[in-house]
Protein backbone atom coordinates (compact mmCIF):
# COMPACT_ATOMS: atom_id res chain seq x y z
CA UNK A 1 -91.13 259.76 56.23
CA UNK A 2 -91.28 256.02 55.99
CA UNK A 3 -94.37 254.45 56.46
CA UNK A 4 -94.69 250.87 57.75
CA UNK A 5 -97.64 249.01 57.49
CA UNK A 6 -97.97 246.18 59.84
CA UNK A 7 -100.68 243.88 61.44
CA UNK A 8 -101.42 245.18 64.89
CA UNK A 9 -103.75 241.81 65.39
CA UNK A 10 -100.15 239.88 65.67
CA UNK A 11 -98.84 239.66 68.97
CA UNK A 12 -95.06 238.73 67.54
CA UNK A 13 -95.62 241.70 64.94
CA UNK A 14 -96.74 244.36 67.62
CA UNK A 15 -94.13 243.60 69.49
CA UNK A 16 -91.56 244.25 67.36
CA UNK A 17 -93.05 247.22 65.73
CA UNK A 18 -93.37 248.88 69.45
CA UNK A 19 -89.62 247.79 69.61
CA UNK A 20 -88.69 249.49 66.76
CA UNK A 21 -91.11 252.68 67.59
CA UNK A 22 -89.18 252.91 71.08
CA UNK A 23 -85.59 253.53 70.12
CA UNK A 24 -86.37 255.10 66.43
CA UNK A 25 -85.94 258.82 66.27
CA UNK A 26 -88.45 261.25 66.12
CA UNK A 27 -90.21 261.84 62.48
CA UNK A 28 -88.67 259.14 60.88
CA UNK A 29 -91.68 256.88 60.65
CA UNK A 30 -95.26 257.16 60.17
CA UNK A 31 -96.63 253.35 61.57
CA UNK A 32 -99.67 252.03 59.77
CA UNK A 33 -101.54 249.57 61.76
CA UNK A 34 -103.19 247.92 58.85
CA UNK A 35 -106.32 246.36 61.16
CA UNK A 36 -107.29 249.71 62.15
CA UNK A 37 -107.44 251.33 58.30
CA UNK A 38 -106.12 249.94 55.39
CA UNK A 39 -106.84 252.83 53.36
CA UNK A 40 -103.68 253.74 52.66
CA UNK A 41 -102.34 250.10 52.40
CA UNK A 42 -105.16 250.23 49.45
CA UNK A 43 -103.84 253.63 48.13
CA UNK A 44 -100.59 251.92 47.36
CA UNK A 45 -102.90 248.92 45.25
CA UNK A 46 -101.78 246.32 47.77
CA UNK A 47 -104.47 244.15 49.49
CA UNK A 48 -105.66 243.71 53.23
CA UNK A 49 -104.57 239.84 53.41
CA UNK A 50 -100.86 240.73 51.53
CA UNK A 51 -100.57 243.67 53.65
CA UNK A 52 -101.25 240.86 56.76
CA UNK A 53 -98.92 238.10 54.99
CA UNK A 54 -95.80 240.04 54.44
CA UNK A 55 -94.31 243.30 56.09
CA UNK A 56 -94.89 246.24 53.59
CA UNK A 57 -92.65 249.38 54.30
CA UNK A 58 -93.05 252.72 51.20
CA UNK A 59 -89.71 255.15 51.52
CA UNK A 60 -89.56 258.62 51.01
CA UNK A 61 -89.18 258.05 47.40
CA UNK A 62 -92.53 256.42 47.39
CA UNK A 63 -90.92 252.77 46.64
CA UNK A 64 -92.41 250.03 48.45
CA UNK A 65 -90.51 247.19 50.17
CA UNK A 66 -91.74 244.02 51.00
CA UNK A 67 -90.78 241.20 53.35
CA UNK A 68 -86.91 241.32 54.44
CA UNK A 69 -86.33 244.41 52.46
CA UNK A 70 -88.83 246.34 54.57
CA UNK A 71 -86.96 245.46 57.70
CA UNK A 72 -83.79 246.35 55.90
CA UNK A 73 -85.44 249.58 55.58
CA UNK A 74 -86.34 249.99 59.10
CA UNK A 75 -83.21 248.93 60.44
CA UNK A 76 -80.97 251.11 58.22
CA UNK A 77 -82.72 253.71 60.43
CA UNK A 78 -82.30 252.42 63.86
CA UNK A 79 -79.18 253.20 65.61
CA UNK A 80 -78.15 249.47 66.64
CA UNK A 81 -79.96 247.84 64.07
CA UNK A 82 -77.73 248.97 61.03
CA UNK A 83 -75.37 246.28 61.26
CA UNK A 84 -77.97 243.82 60.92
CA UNK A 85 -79.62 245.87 58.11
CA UNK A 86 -76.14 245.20 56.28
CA UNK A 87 -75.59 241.58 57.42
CA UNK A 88 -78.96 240.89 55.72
CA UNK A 89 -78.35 243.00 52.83
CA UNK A 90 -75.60 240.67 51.67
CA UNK A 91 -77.24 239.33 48.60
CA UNK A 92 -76.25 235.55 49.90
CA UNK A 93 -77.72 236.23 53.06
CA UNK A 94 -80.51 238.33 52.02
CA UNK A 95 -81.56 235.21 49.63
CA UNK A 96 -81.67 232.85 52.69
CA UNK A 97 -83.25 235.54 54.97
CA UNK A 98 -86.05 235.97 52.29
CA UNK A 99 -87.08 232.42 52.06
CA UNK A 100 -87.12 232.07 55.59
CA UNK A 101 -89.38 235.02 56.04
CA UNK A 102 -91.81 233.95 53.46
CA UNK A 103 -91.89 230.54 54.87
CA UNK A 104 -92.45 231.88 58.46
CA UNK A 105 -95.07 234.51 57.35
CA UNK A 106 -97.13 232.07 55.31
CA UNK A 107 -96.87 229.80 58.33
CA UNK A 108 -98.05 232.64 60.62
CA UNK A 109 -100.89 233.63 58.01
CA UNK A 110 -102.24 230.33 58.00
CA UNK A 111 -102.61 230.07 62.10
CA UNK A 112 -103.70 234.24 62.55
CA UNK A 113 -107.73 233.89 62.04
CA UNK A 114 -107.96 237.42 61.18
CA UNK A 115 -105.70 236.68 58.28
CA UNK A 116 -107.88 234.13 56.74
CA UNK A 117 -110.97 236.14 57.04
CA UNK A 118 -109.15 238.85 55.36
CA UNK A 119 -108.04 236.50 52.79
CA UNK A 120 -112.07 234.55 52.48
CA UNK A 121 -113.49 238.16 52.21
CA UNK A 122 -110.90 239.30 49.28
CA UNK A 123 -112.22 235.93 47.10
CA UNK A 124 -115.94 236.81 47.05
């Protein structure tokens, strides 16, 4: 199975992980919300407020993807979604997709207030 980890706090983000957990098939994906239990966010060494920042997906392999290579992972799954999952793939467009991302999801970070109290509590 796939497991996603995503921040169920995030309107935008539970959204489009209930999307996703609508139209995927059955036993495909096991769909961490990461503000209910990070333990196995944690088993995989990855903190609370990264976990929050950045979509984190681990394959069956037991790689983890990050960011726009998560999705990529997701959507090769989904039906409809594949085409996208190539579009973005294209290393040109993959490049421009990830900086993008990052930019939106530090912007999003910033403005979530459960992200910076994750993010205060990992300094002390």
């Amino acid at each position: 199975m796939i497991t996603v980890f995503y921040d169920g706090k995030c309107g935008l983000c539970s959204k489009e992980i209930n999307h996703y957990r609508k139209i995927a098939p059955p036993n495909i994906f096991n769909w961490q919300d990461i503000t209910e239990s990070a333990d196995e966010l944690n088993k995989e060494g990855i903190s609370l407020s990264e976990g929050l920042r950045l979509l984190h997906a681990k394959d069956e392999e037991g790689l983890v993807h990050v960011g726009v290579d998560a999705f990529i992972l997701i959507w090769k799954q989904l039906r409809r979604w594949r085409i996208l999952a190539f579009l973005v793939g294209l290393p040109i467009i993959q490049q421009i997709a990830n900086t993008a991302y990052r930019a939106f999801a530090n912007w999003r970070f910033k403005k979530l207030e459960h992200c910076q109290l994750a993010a205060r509590q990992e300094k002390k």
